[in-house]
Protein backbone atom coordinates (compact mmCIF):
# COMPACT_ATOMS: atom_id res chain seq x y z
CA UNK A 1 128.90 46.51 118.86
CA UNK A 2 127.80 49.78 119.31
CA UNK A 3 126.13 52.16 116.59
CA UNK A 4 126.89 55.72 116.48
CA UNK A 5 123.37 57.06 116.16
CA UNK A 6 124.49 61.09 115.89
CA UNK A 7 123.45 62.91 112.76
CA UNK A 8 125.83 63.15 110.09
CA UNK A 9 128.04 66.62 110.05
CA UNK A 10 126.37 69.72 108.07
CA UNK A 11 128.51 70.55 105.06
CA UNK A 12 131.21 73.32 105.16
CA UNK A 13 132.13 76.04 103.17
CA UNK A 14 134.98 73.95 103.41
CA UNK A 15 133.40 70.94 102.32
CA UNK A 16 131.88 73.11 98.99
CA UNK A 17 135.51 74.63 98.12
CA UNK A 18 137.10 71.04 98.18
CA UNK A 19 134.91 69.82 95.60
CA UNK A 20 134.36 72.88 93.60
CA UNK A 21 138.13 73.45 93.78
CA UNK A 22 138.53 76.84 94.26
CA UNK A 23 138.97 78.92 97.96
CA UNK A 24 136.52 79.29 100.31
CA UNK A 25 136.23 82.74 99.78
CA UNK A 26 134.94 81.98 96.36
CA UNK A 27 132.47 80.34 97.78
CA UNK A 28 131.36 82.70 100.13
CA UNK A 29 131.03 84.88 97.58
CA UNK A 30 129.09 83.22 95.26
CA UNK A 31 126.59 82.62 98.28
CA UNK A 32 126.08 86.01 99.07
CA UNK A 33 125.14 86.98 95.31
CA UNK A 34 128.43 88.54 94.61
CA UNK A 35 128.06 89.75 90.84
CA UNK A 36 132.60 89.59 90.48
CA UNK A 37 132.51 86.32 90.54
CA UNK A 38 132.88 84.51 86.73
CA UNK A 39 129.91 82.68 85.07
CA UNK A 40 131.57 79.72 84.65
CA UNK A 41 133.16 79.63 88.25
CA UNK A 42 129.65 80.03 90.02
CA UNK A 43 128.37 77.44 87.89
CA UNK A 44 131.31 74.73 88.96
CA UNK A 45 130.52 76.37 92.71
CA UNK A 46 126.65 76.21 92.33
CA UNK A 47 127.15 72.41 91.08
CA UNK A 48 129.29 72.00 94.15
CA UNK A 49 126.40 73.21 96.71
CA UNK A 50 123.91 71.02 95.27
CA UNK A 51 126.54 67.84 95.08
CA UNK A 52 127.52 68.39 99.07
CA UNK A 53 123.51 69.52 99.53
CA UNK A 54 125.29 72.61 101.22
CA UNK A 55 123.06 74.87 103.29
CA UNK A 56 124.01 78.51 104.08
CA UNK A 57 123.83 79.65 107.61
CA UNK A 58 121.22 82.45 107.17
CA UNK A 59 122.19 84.41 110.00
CA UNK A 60 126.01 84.14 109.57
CA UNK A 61 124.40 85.37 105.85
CA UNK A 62 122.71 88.00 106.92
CA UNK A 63 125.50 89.52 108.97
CA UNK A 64 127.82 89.56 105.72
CA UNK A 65 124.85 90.88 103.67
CA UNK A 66 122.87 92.70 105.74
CA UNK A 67 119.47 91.33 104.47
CA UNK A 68 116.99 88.66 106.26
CA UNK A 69 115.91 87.29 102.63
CA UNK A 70 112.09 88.68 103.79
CA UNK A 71 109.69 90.64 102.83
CA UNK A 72 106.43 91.87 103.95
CA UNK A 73 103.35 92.12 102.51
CA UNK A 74 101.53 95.23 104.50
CA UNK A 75 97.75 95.11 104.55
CA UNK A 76 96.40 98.85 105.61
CA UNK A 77 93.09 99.48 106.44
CA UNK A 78 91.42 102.53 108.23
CA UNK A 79 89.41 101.86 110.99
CA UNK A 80 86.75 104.51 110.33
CA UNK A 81 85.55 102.24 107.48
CA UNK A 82 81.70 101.52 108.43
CA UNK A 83 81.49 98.17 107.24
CA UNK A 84 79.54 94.84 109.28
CA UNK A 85 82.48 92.82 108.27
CA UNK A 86 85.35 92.43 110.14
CA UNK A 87 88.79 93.41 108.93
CA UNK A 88 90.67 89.89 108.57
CA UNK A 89 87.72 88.12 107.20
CA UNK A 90 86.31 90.56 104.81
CA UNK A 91 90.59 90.57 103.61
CA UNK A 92 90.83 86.49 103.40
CA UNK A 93 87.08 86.20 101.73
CA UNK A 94 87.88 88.89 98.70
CA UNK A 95 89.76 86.72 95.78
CA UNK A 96 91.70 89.95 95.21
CA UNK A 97 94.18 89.31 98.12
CA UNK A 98 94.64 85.98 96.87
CA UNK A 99 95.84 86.69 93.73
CA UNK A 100 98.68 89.17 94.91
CA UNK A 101 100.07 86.55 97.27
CA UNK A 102 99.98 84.38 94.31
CA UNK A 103 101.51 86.84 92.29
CA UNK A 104 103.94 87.67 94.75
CA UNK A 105 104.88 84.21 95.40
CA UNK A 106 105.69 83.46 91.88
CA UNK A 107 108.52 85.92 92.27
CA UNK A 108 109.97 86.00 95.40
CA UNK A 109 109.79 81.56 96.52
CA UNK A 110 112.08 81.31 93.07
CA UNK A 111 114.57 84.11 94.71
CA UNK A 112 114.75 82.17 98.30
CA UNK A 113 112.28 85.31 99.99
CA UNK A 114 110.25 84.50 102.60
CA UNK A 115 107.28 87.03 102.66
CA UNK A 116 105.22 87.69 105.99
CA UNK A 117 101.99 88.87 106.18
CA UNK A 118 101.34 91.86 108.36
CA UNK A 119 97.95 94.17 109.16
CA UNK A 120 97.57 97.47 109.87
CA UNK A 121 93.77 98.47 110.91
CA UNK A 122 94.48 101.21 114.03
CA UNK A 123 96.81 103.40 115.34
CA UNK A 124 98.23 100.70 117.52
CA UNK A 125 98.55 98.44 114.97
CA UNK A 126 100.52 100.94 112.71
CA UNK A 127 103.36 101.96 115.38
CA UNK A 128 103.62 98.05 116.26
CA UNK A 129 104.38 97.28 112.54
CA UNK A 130 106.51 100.64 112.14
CA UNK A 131 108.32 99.44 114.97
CA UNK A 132 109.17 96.08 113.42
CA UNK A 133 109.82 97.30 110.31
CA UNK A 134 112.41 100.17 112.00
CA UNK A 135 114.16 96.82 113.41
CA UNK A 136 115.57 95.42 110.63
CA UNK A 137 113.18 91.99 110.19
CA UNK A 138 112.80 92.40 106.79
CA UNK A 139 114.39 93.82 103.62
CA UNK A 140 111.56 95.40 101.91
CA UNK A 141 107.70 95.98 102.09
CA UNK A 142 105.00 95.50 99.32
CA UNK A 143 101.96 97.60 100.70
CA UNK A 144 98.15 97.20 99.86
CA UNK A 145 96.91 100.72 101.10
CA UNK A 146 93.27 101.43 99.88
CA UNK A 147 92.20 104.35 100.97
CA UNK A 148 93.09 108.17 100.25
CA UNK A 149 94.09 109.81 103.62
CA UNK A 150 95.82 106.90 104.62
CA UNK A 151 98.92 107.64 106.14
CA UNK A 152 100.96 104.54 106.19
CA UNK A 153 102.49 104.95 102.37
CA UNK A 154 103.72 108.33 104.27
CA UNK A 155 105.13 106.42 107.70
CA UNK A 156 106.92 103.28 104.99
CA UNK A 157 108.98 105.95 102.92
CA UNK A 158 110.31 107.62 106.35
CA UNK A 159 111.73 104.27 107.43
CA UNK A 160 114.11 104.51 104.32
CA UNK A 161 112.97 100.60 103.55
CA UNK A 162 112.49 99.61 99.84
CA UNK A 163 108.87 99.58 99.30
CA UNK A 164 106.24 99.20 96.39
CA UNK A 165 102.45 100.34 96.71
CA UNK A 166 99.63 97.89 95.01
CA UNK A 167 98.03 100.39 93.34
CA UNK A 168 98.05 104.52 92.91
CA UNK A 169 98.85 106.53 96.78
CA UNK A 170 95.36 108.55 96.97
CA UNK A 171 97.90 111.48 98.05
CA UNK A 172 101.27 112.48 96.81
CA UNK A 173 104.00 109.82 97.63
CA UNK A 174 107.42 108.79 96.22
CA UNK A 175 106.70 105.44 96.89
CA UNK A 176 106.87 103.06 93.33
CA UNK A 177 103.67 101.87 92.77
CA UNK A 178 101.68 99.48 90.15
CA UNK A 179 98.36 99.89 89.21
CA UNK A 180 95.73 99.09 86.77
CA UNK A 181 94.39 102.04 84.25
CA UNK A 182 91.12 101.89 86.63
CA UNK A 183 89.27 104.70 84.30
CA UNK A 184 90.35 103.18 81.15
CA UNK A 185 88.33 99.84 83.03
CA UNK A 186 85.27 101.81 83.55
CA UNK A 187 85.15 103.45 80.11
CA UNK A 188 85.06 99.65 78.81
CA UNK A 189 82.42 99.26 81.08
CA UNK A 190 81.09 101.79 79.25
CA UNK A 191 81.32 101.36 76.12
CA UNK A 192 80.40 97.63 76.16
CA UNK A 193 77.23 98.93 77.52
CA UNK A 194 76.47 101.39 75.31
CA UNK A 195 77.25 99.76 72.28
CA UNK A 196 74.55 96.86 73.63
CA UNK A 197 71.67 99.42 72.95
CA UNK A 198 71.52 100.09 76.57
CA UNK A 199 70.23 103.40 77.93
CA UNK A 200 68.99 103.78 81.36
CA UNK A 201 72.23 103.00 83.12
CA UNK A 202 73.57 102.85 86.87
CA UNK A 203 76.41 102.06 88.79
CA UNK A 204 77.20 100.23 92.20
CA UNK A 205 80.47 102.46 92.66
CA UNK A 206 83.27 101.49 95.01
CA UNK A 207 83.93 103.22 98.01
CA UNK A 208 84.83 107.25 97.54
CA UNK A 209 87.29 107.46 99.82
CA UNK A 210 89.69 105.27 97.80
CA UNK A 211 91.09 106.13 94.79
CA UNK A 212 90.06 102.37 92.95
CA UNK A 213 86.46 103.51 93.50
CA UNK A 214 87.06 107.39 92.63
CA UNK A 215 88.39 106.33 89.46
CA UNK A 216 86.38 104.01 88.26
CA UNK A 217 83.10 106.08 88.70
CA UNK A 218 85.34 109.18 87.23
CA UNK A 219 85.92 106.90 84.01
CA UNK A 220 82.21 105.48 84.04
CA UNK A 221 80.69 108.61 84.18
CA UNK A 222 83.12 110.46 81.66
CA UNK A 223 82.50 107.70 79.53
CA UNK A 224 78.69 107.23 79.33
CA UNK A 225 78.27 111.35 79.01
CA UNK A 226 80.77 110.69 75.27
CA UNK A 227 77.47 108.63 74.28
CA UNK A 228 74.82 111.40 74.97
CA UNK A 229 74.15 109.73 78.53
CA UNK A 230 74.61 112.45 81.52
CA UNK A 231 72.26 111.47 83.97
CA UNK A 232 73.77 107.21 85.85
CA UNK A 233 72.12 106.63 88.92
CA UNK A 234 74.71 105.74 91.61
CA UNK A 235 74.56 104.13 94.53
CA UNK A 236 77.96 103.50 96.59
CA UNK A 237 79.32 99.91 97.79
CA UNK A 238 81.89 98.90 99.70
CA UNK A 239 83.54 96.33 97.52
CA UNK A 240 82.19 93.26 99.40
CA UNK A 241 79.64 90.80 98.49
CA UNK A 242 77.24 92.13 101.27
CA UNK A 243 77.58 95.55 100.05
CA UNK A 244 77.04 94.78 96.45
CA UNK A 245 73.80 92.94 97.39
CA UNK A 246 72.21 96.34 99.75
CA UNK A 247 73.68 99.07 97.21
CA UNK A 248 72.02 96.84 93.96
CA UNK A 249 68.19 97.16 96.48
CA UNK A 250 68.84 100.95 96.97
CA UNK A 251 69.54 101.70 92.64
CA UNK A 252 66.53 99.10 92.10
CA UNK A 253 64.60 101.33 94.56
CA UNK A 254 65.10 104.22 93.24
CA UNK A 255 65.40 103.41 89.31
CA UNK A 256 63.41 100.52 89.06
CA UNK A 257 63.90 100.59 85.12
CA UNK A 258 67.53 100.41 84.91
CA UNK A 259 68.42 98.28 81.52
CA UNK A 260 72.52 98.74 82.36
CA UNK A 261 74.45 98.00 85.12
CA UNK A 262 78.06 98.88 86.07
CA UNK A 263 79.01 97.02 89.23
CA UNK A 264 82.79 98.49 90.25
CA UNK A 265 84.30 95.07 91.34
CA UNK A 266 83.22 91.27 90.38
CA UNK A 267 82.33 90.65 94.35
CA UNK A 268 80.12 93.62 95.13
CA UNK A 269 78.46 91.80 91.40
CA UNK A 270 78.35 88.73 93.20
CA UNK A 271 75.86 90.14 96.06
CA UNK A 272 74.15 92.40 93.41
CA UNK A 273 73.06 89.50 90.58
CA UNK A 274 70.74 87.82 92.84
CA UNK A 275 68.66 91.00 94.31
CA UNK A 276 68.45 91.39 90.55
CA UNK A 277 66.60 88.34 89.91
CA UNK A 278 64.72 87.84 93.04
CA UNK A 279 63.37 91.54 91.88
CA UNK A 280 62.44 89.70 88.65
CA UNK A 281 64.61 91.89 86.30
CA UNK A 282 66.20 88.72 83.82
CA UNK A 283 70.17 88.98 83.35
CA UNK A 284 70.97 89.99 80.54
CA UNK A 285 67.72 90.44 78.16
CA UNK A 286 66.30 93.04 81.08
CA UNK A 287 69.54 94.21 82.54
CA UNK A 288 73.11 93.99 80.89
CA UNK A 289 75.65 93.72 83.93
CA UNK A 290 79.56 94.32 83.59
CA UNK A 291 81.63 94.01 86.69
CA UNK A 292 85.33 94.81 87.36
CA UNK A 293 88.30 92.49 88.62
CA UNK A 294 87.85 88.75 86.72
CA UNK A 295 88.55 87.37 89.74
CA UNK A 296 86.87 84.09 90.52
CA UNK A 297 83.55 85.64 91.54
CA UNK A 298 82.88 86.64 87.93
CA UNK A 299 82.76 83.00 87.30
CA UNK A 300 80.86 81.57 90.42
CA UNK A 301 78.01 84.45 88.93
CA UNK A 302 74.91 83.15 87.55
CA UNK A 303 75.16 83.97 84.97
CA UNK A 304 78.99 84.13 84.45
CA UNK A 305 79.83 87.92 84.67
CA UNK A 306 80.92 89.89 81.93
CA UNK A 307 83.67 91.64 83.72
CA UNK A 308 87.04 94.33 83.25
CA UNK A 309 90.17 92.42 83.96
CA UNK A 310 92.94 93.69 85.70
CA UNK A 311 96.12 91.46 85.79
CA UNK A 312 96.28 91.20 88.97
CA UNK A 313 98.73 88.48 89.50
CA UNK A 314 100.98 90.33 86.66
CA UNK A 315 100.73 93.15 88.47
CA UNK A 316 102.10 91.56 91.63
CA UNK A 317 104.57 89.81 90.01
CA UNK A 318 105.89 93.02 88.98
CA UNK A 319 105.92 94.34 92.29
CA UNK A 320 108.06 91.71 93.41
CA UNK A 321 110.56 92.06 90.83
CA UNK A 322 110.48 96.28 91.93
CA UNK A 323 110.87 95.20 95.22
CA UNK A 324 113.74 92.85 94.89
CA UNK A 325 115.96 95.42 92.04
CA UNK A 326 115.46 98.01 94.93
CA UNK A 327 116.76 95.36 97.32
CA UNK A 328 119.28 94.81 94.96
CA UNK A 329 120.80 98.28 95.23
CA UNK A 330 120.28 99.74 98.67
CA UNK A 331 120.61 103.67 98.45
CA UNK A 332 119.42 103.82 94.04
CA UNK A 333 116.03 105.19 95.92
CA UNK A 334 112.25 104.60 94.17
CA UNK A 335 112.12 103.24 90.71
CA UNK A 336 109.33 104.52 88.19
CA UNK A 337 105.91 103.01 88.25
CA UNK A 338 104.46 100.96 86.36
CA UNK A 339 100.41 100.99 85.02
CA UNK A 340 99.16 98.26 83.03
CA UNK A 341 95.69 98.09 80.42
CA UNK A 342 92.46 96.04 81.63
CA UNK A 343 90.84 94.67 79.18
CA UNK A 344 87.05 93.17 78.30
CA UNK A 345 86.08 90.01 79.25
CA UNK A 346 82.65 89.22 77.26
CA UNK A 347 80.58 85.64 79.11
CA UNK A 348 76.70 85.79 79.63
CA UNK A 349 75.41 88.67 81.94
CA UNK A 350 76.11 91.31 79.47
């Protein structure tokens, strides 16, 4: 007796309109997210799919709906940026990248989009992507673009793709973008400070040529001088861990005295706590020390970091839903931004 071995048949559009009991083209519909079809008909079809575990074809799919059901994620970096730490691992060791994928996910796995990560840190790097993109791969792009002359949000809108920007375009761009109200951040920074007693205050700043670290000093600054203090000692970082830790040395250098300390994201506080206490200045009865992000860092700080939060994975999660109503309705063009409030989170340094 012989066994036929073969795999059983994949189920039919066919198969789906037999049990569902209605024509294959209502089926076919339904599939491709056809918004004529009755309630109460793509129910009995979607209970139909899952009863004959139906699987569409994606690329017969895609050549009735012109999409690839994926996005990208764009990760744009200049290559100027004087930093000892490579590109990809300074990216995959900062918590913030983390938390938009997460963010992101939560969105787009529950839609059936498949989201690629892709990195632009050259020239050659940003006409291979371009080049991609221009082919048709994917149906949309969520870009992280840090820095202010960057001109990648510029080279996205000409492809005609829908596209959302994490966080404000340092130059003039139609692009949608969400972003956190980074000044109102740094004037809680502020205040918290001030209202501590605190008066000879400094910053570890973000970089200046991005518009996250522009801002944030702006709104420090602006802030402190509303409570009679003009003069913060500054000293830039580059929002790593490493440059937290040499820009916190240079302001200890310099203003050995400080009693306040601003540090513009939760890592660069991460690499800036310690040089504190090896310089024997006790956190927070010598020095009161507010960082910015409440990412995870602000709670692997000893001790735990009083920190801004941005809603980071909120924020992405609204991207995602941008991305996908722009998707949704090829040709409707851009749709209006969106800026959400940090808020205070009190815990021991501050």
């Amino acid at each position: 007796m012989t066994v036929d071995a073969s795999p059983p048949a994949r189920p039919t559009l066919e198969d789906v309109a037999a049990v569902a009991g209605v024509s294959r083209a209502t089926v076919s519909r339904v599939i491709n997210g056809a918004t004529t079809v009755d309630p109460a008909l793509r129910r009995i079809v979607e209970e139909a799919i899952a009863t004959t575990h139906y699987v569409p074809n994606r690329a017969a799919r895609a050549l009735v709906t012109r999409r690839t059901d994926s996005v990208a994620l764009v990760v744009s970096e200049q290559e100027r940026r004087p930093v000892a730490e490579p590109f990809v691992g300074r990216m995959f060791s900062d918590p913030y990248f983390g938390r938009v994928v997460g963010g992101l996910l939560d969105v787009l796995r529950p839609a059936g989009v498949q989201m690629m990560l892709m990195l632009a840190d050259d020239a050659a790097s940003r006409d291979q992507l371009l080049s991609y993109l221009r082919q048709g791969h994917v149906d949309g792009i969520v870009l992280i673009s840090s820095h202010a002359n960057d001109p990648l949000p510029r080279l996205v809108h000409e492809t005609r793709l829908p596209a959302v920007l994490a966080g404000r375009p340092g130059q003039p761009s139609p692009l949608t973008y969400v972003e956190a109200d980074q000044a109102a951040g740094a004037r809680l920074a502020a205040g918290h400070l001030a209202g501590l007693g605190r008066r000879r205050i400094g910053t570890v700043a973000g970089p200046q040529d991005m518009p996250a670290g522009q801002e944030r000093l702006e709104g420090f600054r602006a802030a402190m001088a509303s409570y009679g203090i003009e003069d913060v000692a500054v000293a830039e970082g580059d929002f790593t861990h490493t440059g937290g830790a040499a820009a916190m040395r240079r302001l200890l250098a310099e203003h050995p005295d400080l009693d306040g300390v601003f540090i513009a994201s939760d890592l660069m506080a991460s690499g800036a706590l310690p040089v504190l206490l090896r310089a024997g200045r006790q956190v927070p009865h010598e020095v009161a020390v507010v960082g910015f992000d409440d990412s995870n860092a602000a709670l692997t700080c000893d001790p735990a970091l009083t920190t801004v939060r941005q809603p980071v994975e909120e924020m992405s999660s609204e991207m995602a839903r941008l991305l996908l109503k722009q998707i949704a309705a090829p040709g409707g063009g851009p749709l209006p931004s969106m800026i959400f409030t940090p808020t205070l989170v009190v815990r021991e340094s501050a």
